[in-house]
Protein backbone atom coordinates (compact mmCIF):
# COMPACT_ATOMS: atom_id res chain seq x y z
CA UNK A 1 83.01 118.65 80.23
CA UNK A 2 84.91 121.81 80.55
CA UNK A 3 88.87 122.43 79.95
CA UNK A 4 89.39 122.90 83.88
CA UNK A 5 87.44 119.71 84.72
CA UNK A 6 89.16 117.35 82.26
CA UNK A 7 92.70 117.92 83.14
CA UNK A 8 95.56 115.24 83.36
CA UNK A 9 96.65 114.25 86.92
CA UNK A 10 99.27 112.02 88.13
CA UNK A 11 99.88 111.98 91.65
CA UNK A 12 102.94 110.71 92.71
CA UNK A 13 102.33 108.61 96.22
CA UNK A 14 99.67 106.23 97.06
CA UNK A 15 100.01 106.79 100.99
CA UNK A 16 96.33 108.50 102.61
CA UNK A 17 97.34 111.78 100.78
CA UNK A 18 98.01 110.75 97.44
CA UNK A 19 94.81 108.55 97.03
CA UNK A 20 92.70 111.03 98.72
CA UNK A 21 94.19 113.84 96.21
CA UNK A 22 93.25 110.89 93.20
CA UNK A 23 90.36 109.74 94.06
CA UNK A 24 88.66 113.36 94.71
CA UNK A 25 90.24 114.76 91.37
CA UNK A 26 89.01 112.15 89.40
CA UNK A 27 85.54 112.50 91.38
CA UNK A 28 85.62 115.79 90.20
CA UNK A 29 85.81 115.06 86.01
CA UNK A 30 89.89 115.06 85.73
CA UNK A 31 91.65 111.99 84.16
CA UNK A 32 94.00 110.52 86.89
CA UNK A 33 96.80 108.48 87.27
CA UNK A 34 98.39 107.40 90.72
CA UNK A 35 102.03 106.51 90.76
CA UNK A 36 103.20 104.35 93.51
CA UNK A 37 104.82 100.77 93.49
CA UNK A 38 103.16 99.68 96.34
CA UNK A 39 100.49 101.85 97.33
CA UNK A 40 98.98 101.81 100.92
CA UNK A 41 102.51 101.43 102.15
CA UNK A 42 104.94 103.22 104.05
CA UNK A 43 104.31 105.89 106.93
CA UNK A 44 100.35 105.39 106.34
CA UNK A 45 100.11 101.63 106.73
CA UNK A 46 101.67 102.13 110.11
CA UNK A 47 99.78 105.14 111.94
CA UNK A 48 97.79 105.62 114.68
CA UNK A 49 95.10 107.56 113.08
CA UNK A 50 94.99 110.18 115.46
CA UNK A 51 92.56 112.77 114.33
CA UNK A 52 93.65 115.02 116.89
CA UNK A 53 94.84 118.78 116.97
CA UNK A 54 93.42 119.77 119.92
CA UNK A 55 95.22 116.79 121.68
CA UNK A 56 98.49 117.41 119.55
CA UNK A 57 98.38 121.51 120.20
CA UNK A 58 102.00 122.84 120.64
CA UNK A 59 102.81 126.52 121.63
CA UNK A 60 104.50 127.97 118.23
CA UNK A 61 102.77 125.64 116.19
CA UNK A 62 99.31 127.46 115.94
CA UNK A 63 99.29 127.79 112.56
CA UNK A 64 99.38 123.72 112.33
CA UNK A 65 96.56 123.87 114.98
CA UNK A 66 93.92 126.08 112.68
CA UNK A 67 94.65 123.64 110.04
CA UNK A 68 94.32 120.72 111.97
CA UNK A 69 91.12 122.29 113.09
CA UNK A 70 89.81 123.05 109.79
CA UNK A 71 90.44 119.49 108.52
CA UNK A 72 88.68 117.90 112.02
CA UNK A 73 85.71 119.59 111.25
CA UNK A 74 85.77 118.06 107.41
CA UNK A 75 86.51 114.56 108.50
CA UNK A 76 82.46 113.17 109.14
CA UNK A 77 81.60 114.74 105.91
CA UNK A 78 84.58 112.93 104.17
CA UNK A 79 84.26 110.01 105.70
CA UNK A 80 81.10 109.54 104.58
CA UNK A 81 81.05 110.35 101.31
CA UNK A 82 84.14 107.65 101.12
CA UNK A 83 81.88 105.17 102.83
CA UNK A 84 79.46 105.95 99.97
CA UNK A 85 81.92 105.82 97.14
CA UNK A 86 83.79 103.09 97.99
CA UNK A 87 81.06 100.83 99.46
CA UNK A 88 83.86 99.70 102.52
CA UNK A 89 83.85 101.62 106.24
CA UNK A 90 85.81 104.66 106.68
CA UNK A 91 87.50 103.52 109.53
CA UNK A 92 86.05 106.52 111.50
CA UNK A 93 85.48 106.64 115.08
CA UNK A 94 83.71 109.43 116.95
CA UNK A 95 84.44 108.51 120.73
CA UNK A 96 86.45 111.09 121.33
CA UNK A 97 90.21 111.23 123.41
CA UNK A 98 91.40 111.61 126.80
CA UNK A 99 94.71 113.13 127.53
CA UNK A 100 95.94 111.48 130.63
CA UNK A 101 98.93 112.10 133.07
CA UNK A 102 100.67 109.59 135.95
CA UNK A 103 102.96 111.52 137.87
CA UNK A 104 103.47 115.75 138.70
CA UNK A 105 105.80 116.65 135.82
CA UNK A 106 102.34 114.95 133.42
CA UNK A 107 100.38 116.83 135.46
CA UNK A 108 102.07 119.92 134.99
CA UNK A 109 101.89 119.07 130.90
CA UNK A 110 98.25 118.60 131.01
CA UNK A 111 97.71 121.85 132.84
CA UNK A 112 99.75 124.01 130.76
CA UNK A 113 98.12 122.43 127.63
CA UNK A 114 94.35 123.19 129.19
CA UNK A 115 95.50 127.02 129.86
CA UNK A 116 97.16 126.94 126.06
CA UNK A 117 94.17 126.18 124.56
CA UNK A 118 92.28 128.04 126.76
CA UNK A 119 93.83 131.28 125.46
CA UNK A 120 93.13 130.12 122.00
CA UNK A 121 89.42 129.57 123.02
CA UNK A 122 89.47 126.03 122.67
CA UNK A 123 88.52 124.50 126.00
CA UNK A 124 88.80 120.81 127.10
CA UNK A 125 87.55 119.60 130.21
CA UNK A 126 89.69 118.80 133.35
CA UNK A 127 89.15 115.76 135.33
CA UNK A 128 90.50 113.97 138.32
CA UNK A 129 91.94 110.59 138.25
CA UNK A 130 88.73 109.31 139.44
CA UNK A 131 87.02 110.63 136.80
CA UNK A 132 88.75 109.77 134.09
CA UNK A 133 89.06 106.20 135.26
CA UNK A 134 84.74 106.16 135.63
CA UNK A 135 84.78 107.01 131.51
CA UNK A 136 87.41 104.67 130.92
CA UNK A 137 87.59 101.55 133.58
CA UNK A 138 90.54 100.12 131.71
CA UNK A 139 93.02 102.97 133.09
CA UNK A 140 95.00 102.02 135.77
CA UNK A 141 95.51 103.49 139.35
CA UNK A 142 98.55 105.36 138.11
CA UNK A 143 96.70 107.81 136.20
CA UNK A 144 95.94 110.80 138.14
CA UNK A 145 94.25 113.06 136.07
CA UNK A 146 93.34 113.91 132.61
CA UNK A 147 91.46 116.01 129.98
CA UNK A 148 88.35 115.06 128.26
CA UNK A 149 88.57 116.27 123.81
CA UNK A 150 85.58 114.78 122.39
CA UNK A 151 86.17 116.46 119.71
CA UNK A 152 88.96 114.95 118.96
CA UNK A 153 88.36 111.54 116.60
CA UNK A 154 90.28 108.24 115.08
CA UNK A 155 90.45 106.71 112.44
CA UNK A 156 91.64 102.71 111.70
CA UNK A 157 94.34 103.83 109.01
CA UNK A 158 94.07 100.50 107.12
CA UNK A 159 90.19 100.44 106.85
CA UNK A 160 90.54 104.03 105.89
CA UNK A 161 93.16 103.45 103.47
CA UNK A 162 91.11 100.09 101.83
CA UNK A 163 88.38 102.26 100.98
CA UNK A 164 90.06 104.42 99.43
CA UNK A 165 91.92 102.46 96.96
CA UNK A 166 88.22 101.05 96.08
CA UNK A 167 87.00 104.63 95.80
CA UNK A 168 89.93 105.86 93.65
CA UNK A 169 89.51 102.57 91.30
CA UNK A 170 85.90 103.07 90.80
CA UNK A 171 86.06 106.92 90.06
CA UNK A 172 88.59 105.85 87.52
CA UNK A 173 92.22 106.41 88.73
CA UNK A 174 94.74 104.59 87.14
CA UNK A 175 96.99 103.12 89.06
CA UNK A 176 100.49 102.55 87.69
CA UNK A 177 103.21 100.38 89.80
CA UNK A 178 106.15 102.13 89.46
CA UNK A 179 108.54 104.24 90.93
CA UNK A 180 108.82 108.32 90.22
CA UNK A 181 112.37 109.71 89.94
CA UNK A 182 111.64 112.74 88.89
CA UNK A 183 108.50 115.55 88.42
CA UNK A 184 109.27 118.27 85.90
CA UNK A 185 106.39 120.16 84.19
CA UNK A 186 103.98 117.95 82.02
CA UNK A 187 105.97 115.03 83.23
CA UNK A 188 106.89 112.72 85.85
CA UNK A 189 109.76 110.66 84.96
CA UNK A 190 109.49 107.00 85.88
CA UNK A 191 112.15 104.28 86.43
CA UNK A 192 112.21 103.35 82.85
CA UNK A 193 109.69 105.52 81.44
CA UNK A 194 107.40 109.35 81.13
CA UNK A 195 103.99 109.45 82.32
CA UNK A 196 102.85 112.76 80.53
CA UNK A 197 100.10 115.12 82.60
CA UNK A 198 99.28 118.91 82.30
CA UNK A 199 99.60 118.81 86.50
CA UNK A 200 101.88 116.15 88.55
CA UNK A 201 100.92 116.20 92.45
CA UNK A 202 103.82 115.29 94.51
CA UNK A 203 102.30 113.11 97.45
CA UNK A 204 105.53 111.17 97.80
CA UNK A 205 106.11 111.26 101.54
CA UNK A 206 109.59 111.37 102.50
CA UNK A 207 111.06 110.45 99.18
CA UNK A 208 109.23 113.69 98.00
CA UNK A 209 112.14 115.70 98.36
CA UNK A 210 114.10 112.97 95.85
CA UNK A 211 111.84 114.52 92.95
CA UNK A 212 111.72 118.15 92.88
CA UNK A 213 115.14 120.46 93.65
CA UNK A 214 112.42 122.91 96.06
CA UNK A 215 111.43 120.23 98.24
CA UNK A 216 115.09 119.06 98.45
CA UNK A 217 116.85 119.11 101.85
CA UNK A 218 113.18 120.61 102.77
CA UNK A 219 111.66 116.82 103.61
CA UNK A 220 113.20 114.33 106.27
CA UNK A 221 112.32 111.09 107.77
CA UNK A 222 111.78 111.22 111.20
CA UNK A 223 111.01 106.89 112.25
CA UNK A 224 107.97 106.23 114.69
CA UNK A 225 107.49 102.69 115.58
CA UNK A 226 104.01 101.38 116.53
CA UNK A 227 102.66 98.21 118.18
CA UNK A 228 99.45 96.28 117.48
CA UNK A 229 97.99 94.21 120.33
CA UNK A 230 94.54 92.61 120.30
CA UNK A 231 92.57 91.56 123.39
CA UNK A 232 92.62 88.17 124.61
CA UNK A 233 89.45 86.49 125.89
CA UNK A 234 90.60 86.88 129.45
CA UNK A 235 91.74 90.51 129.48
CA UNK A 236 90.47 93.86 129.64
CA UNK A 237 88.68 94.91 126.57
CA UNK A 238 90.33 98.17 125.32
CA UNK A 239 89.16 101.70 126.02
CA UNK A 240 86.49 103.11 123.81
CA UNK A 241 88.50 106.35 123.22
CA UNK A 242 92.08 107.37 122.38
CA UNK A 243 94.27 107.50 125.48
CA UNK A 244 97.21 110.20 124.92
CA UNK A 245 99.18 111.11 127.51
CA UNK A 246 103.03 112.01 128.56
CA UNK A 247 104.45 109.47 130.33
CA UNK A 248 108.20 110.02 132.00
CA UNK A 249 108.18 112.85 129.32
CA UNK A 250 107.50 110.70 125.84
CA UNK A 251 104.03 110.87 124.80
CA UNK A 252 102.40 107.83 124.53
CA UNK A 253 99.07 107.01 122.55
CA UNK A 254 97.12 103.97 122.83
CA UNK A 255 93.87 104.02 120.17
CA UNK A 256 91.59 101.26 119.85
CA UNK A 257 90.43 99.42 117.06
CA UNK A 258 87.23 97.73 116.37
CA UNK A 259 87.26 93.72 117.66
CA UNK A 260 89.39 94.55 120.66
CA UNK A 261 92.31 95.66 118.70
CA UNK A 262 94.86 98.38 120.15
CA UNK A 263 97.64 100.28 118.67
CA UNK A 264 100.93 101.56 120.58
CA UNK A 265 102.44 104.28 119.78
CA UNK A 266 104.77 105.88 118.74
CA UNK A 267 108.33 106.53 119.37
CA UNK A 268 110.38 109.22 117.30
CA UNK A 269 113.98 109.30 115.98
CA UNK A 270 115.53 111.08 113.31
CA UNK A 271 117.75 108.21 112.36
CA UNK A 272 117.55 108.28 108.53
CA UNK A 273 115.61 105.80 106.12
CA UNK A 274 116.45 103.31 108.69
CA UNK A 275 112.56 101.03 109.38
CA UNK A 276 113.71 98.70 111.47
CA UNK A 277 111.90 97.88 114.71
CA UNK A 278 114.49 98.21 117.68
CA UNK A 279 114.31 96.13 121.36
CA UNK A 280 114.52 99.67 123.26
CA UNK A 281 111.58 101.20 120.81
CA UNK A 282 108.92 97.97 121.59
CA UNK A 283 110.20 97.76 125.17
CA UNK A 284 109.49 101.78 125.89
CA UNK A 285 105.95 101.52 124.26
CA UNK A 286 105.20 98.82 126.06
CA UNK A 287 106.27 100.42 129.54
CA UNK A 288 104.99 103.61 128.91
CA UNK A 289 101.52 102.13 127.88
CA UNK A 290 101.17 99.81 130.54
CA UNK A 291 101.76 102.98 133.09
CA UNK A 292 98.61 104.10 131.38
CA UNK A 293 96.62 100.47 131.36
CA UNK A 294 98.06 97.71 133.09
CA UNK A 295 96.02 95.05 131.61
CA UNK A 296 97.66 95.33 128.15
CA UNK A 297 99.85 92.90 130.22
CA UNK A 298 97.22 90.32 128.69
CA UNK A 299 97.07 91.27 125.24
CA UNK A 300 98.79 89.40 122.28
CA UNK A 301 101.09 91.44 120.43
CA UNK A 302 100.32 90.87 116.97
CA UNK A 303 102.78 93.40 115.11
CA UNK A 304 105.36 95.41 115.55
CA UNK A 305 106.25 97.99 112.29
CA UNK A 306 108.04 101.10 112.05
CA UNK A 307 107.42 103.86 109.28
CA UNK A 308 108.82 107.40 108.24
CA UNK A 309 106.86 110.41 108.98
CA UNK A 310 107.82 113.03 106.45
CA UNK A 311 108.83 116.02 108.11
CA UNK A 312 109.69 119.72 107.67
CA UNK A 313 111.36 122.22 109.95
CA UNK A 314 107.80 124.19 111.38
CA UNK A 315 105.93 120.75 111.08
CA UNK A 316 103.51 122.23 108.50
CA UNK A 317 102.98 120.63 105.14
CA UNK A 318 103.87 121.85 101.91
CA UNK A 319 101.04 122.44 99.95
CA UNK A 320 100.89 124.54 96.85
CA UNK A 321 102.39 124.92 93.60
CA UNK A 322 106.19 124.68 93.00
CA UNK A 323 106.17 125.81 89.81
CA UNK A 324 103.29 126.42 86.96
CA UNK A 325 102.18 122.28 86.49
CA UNK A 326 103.76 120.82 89.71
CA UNK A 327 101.94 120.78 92.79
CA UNK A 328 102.79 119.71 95.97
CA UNK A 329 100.99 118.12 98.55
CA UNK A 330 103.34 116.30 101.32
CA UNK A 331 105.30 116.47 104.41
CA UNK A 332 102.24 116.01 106.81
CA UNK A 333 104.74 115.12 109.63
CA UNK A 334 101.91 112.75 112.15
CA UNK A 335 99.08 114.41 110.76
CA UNK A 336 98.67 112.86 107.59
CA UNK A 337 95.28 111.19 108.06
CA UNK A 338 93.74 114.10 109.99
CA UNK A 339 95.44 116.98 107.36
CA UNK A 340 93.75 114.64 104.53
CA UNK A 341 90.50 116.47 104.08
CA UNK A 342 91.54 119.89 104.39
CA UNK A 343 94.53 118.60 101.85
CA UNK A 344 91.89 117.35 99.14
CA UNK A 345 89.64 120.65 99.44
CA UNK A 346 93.64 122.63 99.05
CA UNK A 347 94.15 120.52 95.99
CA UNK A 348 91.19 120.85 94.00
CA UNK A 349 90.77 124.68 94.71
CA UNK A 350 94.03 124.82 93.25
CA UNK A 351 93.62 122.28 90.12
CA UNK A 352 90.72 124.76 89.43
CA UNK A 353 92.28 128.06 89.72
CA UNK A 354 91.04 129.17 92.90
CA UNK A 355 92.32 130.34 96.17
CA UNK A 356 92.36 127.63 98.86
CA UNK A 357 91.14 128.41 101.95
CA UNK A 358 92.85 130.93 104.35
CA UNK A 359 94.27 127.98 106.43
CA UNK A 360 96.24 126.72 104.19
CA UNK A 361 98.80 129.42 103.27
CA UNK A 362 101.06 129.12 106.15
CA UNK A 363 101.68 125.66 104.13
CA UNK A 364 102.05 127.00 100.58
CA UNK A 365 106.00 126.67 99.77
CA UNK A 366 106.40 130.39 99.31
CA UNK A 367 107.14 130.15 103.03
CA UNK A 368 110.47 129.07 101.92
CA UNK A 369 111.56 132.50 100.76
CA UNK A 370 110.21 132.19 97.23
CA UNK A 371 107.50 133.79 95.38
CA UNK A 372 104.18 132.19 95.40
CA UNK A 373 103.55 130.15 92.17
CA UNK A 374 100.52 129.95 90.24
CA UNK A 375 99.54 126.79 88.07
């Protein structure tokens, strides 16, 4: 095996990025370590699983769009081959999402988000209330109108992130339960102990910043809380595609889960490290989505769970190297399970000594004002 395939990684972070980074680098022929106290934790245990850009698409954030876009188009292939490696579903589902709107002012959103993408080429389909309530009969009255993005996927985060563990473990990762405090060149620096490496991956999520001085004051929490429900015998089974829309202004998701399940999401605050789940968080979720789909009226709620997104200023990720041995790969912001493939294929070009694709520069760390680095 050759110098540049036998290299040794520890990735710092077991959420859907770190794994993914592990399990693919060790795939590939390097020795790999994942360092994480709990892994399959945090901001990842909680998410929607929105595989979504075209959905998500913000005016100014285009450069998040193309790489949201390039990762979309990775996801079947990935999903598979973790279905195949691991031996456990990928969690994927290809129905597809509807963006709906109740009122004017959602209206309004959806149509300037049509004519948006539009202009960018991408087109979605428009449809009346009517419509949209013929491909999904769960939808209440209230909706109005909506856009059709088959493109745009899901994915059941916790399926997603089982299989991965079981793909990492059997291409070899190591998985050590500690906590990083520090990544430095050909070390991370644990609690009580050094893990030595030629490369440490920093996948830390919002405690990221916490163990390199570029990603300091660069990575914040921002809190989302998310419901579960689950059908009852007597109620409504959920709708077969995501359900996004803007609802008095907050955007609202509702994605289903296999065996009538239904997540709720999400709110945002930028209140800190604080997880807790608030009364006014679960009580706007719930309003907002039964605007969307009265009949989640009937549905048990079977959890309620807040996590921390890890953020940066232009919502783009950080992915590159900080210095020669240290690589980063965090700060996905929502879009950790849909950046994940285009992430891996980043990470790996890189580990090798090869460009990553074109996508991913407006992410490299250089952005910051600093020189690009080189491993």
């Amino acid at each position: 095996m050759s110098e540049e395939r036998n290299k040794s990684v520890v990735v710092v972070g077991g959420g859907v990025i770190g794994m993914s980074v592990a399990w693919r680098a060790a795939a590939a022929g390097h020795r790999v370590q994942l360092v994480d106290a709990e892994p399959a934790s945090g901001a990842s245990n909680v998410a929607g699983g929105m595989l979504a850009p075209l959905a998500e698409a913000w005016p100014g954030e285009e450069e998040l769009l193309e790489l949201g876009a390039a990762s979309l188009r990775l996801w079947p292939e990935f999903a598979d081959e973790l279905a195949r490696a691991s031996g456990l579903p990928s969690g994927l589902r290809r129905e597809g999402t509807l963006v709906v709107g109740v009122d004017s002012a959602d209206r309004a959103e959806l149509d300037n988000l049509a004519d948006y993408l539009a202009r960018l080429g991408r087109a979605v389909t428009r449809l009346t209330g009517r419509e949209v309530r013929r491909l999904e009969p769960s939808l209440g009255p209230a909706v109005r109108g909506g856009l059709e993005v088959p493109g745009d996927l899901a994915v059941d985060n916790r399926l997603a992130l089982a299989a991965l563990r079981a793909a990492a473990t059997a291409a070899g990762v190591e998985f050590v339960a500690a906590n990083a405090t520090r990544v430095r060149p050909g070390a991370v620096e644990l609690e009580d102990s050094t893990v030595d490496c030629d490369i440490a991956v920093i996948s830390a999520g919002v405690h990221s910043g916490e163990l390199h001085p570029t990603l300091r004051d660069r990575i914040r929490p921002v809190k989302g809380e998310i419901l579960r429900l689950r059908a009852r015998a007597t109620a409504l089974p959920p709708p077969s595609r995501t359900i996004r829309g803007p609802v008095r202004g907050r955007q609202t998701y509702l994605v289903p889960r296999d065996d009538g399940g239904l997540v709720l999401g999400a709110t945002q605050y930028e209140v800190g490290f604080d997880t807790e789940v608030t009364v006014g968080g679960v009580r706007d979720l719930i309003a907002d989505a039964e605007r969307l789909m009265p009949g989640i009226a009937e549905y048990r709620l079977v959890e309620a769970a807040a996590g921390l997104r890890p953020s940066t200023d232009d919502n783009l990720p950080v992915l590159g190297w900080l210095e020669p041995g240290v690589l980063a790969a965090t700060g996905h912001h929502r879009g950790g399970f849909l950046l994940a493939p285009v992430t891996v294929e980043a990470a790996l070009a890189l580990l090798r000594g090869e460009e990553p694709a074109v996508e991913i520069k407006a992410a490299d760390p250089s952005r910051w004002g600093g020189q690009q680095c080189t491993s």
